[in-house]
N, C-alpha and C. Protein backbone atom coordinates (compact mmCIF):
# COMPACT_ATOMS: atom_id res chain seq x y z
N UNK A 1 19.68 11.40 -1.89
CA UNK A 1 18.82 10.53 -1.12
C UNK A 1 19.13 9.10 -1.53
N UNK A 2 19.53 8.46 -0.89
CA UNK A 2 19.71 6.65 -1.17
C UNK A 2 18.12 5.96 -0.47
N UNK A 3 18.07 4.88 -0.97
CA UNK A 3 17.22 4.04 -0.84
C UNK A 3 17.93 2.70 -0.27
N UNK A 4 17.47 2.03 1.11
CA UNK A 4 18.23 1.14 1.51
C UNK A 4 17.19 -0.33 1.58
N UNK A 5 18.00 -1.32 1.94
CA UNK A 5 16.87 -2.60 1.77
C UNK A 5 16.38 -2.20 3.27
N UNK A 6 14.59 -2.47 3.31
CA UNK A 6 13.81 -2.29 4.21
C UNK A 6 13.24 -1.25 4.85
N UNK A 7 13.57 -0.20 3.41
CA UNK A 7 13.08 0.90 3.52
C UNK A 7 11.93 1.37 2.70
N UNK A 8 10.91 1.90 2.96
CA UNK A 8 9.83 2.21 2.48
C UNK A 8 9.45 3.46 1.97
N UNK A 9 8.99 4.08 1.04
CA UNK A 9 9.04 4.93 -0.22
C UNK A 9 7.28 4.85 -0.10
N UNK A 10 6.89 6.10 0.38
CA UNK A 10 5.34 6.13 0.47
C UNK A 10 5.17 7.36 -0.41
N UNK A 11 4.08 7.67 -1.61
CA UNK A 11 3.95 8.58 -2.22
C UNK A 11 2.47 9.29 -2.82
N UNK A 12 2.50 10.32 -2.79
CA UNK A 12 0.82 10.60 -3.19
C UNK A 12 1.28 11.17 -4.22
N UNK A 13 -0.17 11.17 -4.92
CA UNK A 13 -0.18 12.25 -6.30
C UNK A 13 -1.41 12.82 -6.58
N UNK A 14 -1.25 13.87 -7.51
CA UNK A 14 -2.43 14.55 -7.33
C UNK A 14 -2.74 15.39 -8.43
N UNK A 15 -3.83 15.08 -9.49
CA UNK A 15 -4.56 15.93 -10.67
C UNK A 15 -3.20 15.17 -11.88
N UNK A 16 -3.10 13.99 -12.41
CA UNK A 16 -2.65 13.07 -12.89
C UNK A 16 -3.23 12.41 -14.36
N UNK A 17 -2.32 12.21 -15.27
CA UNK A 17 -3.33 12.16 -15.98
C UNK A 17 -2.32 10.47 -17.08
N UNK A 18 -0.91 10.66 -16.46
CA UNK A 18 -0.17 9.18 -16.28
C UNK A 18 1.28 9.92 -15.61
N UNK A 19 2.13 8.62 -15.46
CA UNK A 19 3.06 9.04 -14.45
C UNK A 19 3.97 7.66 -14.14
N UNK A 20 5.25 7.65 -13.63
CA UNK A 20 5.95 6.99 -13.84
C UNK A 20 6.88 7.04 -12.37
N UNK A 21 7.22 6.16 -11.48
CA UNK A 21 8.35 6.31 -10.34
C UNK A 21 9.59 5.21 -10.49
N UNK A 22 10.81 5.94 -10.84
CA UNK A 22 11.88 5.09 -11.11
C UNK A 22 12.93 5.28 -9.64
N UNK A 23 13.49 4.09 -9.49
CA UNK A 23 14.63 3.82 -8.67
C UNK A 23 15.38 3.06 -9.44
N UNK A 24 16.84 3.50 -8.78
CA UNK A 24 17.68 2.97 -9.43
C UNK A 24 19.23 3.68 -9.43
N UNK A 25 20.04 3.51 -10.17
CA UNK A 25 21.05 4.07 -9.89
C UNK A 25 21.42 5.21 -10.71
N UNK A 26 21.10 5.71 -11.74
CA UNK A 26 20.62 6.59 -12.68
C UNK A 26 19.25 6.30 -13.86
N UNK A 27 19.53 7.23 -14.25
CA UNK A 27 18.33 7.09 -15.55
C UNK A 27 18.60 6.02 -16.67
N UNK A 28 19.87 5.75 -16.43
CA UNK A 28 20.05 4.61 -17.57
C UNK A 28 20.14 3.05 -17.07
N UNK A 29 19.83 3.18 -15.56
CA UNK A 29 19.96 2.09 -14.90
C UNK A 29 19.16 2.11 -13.88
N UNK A 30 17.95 1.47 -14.38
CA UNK A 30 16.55 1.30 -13.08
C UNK A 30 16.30 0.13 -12.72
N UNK A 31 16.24 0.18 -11.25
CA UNK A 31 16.05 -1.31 -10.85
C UNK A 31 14.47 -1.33 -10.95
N UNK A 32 13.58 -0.21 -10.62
CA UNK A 32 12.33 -0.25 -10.37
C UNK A 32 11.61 0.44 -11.62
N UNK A 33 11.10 0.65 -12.44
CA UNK A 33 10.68 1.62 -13.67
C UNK A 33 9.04 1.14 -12.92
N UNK A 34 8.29 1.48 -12.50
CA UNK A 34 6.47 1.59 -11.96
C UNK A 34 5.62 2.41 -12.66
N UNK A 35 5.12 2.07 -13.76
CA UNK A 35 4.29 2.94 -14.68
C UNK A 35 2.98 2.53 -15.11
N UNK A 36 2.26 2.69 -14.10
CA UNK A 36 0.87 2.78 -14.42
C UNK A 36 0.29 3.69 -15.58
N UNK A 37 -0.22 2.87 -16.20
CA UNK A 37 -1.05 3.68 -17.86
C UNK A 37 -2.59 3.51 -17.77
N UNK A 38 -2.90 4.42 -17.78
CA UNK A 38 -4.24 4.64 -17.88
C UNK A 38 -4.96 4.81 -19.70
N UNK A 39 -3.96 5.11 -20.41
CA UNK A 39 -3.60 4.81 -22.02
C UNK A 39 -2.81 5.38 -22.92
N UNK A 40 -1.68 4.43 -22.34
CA UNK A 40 -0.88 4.46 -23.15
C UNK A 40 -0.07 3.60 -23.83
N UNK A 41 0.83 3.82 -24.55
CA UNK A 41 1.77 2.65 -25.06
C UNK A 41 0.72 1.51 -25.87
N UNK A 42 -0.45 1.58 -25.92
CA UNK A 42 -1.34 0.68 -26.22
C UNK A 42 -1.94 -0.10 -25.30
N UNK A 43 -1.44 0.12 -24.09
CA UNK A 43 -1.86 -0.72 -22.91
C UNK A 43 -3.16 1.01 -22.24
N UNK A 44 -4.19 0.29 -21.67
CA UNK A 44 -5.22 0.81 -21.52
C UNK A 44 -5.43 0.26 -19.76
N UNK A 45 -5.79 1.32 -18.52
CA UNK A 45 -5.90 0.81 -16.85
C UNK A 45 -4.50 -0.11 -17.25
N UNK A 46 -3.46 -0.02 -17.14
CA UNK A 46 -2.75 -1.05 -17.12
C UNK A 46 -1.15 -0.79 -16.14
N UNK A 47 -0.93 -1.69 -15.05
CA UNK A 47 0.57 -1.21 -14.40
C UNK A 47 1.71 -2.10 -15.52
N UNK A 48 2.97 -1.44 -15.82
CA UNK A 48 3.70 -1.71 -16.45
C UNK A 48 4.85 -1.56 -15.49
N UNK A 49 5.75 -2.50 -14.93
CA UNK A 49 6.92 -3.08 -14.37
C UNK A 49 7.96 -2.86 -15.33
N UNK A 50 9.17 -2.59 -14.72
CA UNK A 50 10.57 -3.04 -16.19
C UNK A 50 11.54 -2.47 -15.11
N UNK A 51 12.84 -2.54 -15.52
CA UNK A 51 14.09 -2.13 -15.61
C UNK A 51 15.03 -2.02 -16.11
N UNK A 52 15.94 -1.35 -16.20
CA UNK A 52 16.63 -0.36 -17.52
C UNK A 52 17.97 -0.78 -16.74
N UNK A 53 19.05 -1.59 -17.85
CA UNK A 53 20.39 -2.01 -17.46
C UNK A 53 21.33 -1.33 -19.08
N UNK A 54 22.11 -0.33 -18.23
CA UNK A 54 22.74 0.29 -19.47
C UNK A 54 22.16 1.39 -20.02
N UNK A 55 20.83 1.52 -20.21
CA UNK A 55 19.93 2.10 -21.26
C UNK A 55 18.87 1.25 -21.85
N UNK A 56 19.29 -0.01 -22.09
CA UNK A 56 18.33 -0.81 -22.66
C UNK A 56 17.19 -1.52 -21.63
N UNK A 57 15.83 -1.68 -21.95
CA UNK A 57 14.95 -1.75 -20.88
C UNK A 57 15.01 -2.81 -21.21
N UNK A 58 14.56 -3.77 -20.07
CA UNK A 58 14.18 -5.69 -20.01
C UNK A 58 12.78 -6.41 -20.25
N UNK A 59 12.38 -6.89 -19.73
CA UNK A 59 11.40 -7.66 -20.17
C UNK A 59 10.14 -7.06 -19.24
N UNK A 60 9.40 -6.55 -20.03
CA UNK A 60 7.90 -6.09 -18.65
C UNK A 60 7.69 -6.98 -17.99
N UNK A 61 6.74 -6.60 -16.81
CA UNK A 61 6.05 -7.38 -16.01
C UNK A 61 4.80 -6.33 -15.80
N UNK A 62 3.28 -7.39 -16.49
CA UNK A 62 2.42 -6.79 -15.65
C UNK A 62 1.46 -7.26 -14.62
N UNK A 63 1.71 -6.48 -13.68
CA UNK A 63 1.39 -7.31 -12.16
C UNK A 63 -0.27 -7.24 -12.20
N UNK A 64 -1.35 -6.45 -12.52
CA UNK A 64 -2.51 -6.11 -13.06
C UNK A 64 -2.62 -5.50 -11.23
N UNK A 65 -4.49 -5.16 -10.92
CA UNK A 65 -4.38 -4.64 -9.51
C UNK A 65 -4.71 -2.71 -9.75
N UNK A 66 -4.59 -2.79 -11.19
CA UNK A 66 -4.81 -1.13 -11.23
C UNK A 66 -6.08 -0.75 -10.58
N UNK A 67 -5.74 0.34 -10.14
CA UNK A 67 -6.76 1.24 -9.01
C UNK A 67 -6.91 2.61 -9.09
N UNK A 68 -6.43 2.91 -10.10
CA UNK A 68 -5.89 4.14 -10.24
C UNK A 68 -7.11 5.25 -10.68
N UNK A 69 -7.43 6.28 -10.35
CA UNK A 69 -8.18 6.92 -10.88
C UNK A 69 -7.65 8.56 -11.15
N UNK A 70 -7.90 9.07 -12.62
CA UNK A 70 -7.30 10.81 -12.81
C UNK A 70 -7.67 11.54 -11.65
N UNK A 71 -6.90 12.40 -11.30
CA UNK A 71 -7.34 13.73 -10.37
C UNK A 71 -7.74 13.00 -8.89
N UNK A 72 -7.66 12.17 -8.61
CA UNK A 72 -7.61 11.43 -7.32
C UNK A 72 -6.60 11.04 -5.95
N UNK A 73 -6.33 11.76 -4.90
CA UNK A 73 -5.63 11.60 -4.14
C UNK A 73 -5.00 9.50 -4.09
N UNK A 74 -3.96 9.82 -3.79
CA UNK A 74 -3.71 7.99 -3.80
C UNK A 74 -2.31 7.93 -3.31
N UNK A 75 -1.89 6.72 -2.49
CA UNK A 75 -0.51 6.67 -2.01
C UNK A 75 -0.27 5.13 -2.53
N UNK A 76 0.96 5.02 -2.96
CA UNK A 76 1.67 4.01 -3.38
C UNK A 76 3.12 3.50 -2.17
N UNK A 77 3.22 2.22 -1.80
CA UNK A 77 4.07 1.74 -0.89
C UNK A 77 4.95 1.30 -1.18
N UNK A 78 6.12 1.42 -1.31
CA UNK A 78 7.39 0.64 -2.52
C UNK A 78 8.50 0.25 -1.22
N UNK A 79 8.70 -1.23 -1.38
CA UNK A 79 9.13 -1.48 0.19
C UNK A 79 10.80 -2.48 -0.81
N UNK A 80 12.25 -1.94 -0.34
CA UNK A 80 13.06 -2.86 -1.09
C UNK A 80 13.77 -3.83 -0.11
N UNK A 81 13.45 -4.90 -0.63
CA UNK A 81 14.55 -6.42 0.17
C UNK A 81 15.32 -6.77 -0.61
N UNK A 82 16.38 -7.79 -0.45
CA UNK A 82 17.29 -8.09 -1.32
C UNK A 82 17.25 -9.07 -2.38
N UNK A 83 15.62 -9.41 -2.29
CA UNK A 83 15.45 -9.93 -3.68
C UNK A 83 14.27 -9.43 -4.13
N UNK A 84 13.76 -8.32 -3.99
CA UNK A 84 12.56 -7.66 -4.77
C UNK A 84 12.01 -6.23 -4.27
N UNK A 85 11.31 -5.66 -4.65
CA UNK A 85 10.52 -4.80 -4.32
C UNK A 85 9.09 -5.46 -4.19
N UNK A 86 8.37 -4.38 -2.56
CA UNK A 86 6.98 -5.41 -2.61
C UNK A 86 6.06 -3.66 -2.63
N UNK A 87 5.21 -3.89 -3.65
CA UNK A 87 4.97 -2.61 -4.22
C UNK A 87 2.96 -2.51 -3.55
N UNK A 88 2.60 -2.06 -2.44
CA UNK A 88 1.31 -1.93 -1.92
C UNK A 88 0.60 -0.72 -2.74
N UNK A 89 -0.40 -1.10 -3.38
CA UNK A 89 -1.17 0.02 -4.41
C UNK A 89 -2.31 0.34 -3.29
N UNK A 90 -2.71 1.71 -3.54
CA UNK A 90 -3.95 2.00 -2.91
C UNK A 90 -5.51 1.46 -2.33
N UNK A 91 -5.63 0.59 -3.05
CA UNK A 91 -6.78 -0.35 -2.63
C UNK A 91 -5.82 -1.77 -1.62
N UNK A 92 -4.76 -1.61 -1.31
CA UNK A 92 -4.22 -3.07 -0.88
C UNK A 92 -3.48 -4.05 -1.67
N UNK A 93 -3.80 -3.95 -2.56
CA UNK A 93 -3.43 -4.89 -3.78
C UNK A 93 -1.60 -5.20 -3.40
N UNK A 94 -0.99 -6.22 -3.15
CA UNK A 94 0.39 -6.07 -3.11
C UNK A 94 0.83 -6.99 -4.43
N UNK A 95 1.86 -6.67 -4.87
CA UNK A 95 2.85 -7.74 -5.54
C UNK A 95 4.37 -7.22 -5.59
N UNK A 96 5.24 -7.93 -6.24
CA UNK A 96 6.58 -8.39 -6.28
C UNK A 96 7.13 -7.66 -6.89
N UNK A 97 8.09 -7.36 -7.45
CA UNK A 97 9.15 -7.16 -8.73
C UNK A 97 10.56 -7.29 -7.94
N UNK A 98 10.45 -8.37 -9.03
CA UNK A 98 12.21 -8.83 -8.64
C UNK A 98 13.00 -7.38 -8.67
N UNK A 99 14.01 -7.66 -7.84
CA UNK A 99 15.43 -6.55 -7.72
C UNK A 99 16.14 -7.74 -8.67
N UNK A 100 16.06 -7.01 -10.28
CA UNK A 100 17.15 -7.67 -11.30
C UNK A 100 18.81 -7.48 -11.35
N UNK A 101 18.74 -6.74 -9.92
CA UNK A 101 20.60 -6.38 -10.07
C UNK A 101 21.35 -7.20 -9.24
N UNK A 102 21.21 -8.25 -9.36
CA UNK A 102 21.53 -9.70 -9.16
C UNK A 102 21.69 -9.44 -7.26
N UNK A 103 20.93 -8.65 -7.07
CA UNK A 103 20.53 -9.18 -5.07
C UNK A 103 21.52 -8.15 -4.84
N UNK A 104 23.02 -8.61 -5.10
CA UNK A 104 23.90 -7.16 -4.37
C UNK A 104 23.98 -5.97 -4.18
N UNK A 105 22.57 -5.15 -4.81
CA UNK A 105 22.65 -3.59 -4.39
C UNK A 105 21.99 -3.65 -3.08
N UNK A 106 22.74 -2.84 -2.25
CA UNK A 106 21.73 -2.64 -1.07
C UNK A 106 20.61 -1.29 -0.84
N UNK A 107 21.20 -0.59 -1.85
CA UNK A 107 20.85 0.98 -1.58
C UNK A 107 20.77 1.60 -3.29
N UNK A 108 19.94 2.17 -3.53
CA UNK A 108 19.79 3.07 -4.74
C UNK A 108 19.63 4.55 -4.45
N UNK A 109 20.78 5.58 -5.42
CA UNK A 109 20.86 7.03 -4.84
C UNK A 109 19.88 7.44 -5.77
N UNK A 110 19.37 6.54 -7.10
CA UNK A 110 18.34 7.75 -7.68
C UNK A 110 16.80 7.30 -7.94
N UNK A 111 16.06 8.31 -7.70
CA UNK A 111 14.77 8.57 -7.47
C UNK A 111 14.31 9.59 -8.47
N UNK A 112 12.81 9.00 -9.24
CA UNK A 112 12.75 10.35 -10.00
C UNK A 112 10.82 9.82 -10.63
N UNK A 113 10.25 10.55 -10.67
CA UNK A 113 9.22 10.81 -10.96
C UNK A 113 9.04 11.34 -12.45
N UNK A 114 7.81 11.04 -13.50
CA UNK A 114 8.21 11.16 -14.35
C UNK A 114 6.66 11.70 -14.84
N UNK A 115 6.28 12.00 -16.06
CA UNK A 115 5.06 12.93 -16.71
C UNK A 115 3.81 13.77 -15.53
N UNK A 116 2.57 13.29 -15.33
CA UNK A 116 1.81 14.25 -15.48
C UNK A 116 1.23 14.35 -13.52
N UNK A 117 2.23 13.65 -12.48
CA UNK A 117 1.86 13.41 -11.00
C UNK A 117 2.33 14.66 -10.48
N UNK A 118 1.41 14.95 -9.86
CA UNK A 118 2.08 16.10 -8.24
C UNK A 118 2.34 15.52 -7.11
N UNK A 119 3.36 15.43 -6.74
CA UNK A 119 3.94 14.60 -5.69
C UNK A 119 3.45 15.46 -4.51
N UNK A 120 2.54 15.03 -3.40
CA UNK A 120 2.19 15.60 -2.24
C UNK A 120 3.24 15.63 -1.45
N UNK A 121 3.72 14.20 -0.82
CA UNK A 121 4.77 13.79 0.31
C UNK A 121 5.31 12.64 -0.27
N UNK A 122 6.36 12.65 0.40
CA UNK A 122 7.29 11.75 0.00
C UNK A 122 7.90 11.07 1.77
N UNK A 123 7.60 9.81 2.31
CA UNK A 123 8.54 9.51 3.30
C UNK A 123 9.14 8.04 3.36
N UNK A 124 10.31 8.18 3.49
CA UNK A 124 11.20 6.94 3.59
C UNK A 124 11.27 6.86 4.58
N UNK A 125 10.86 5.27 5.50
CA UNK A 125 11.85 4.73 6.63
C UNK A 125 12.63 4.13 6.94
């Protein structure tokens, strides 16, 4: 599955307890790392931004906007242009995250979901 610019990545989850959605071009190279913590890492309700070049992760970004609640149906909107991702959280809330792979990717083949989400649906347009 590739991911192209102006394509949209809509996702539910379900009986959750934290969880993670990466894009990117493998696991050692994420343009998008989206990890909402409800508590972890020391961060407590908190969305955590990053991306992974090589293996080594970059500098967080936290966009704040958490909405998140355990065991709660919820869809997340992950929309990519060629200079960011514009990421719509369940209550509306939108913000940014730069695309750090200097603008020229147009398309990412990997997708991957990570700890405790049940992915309902998944649709790209």
């Amino acid at each position: 599955m590739k991911f192209h610019y102006h394509q949209y990545l809509t996702t539910v989850f379900l009986n959750f307890s934290s969880f993670s959605v990466n894009i990117g071009h493998n696991d050692e190279t994420l343009a998008l790392h989206l990890n909402p913590r409800f508590d972890a890492s020391g961060d407590k309700d908190t969305i955590v931004c990053n991306s992974k070049k090589h293996g080594m992760w970059e500098q967080e970004v936290l966009p704040g906007g958490f909405c998140f609640f355990r065991g709660q149906n919820f869809k997340i909107i992950i929309k990519l242009t060629c200079a960011a991702f514009l990421i719509t959280l369940p209550n509306g809330f939108q913000f940014t995250f730069p695309n750090r792979f200097l603008q020229r990717t147009e398309k990412y083949s990997f997708l991957s979901f990570e700890d405790e989400a049940r992915i309902t649906s998944i649709e790209i347009k």
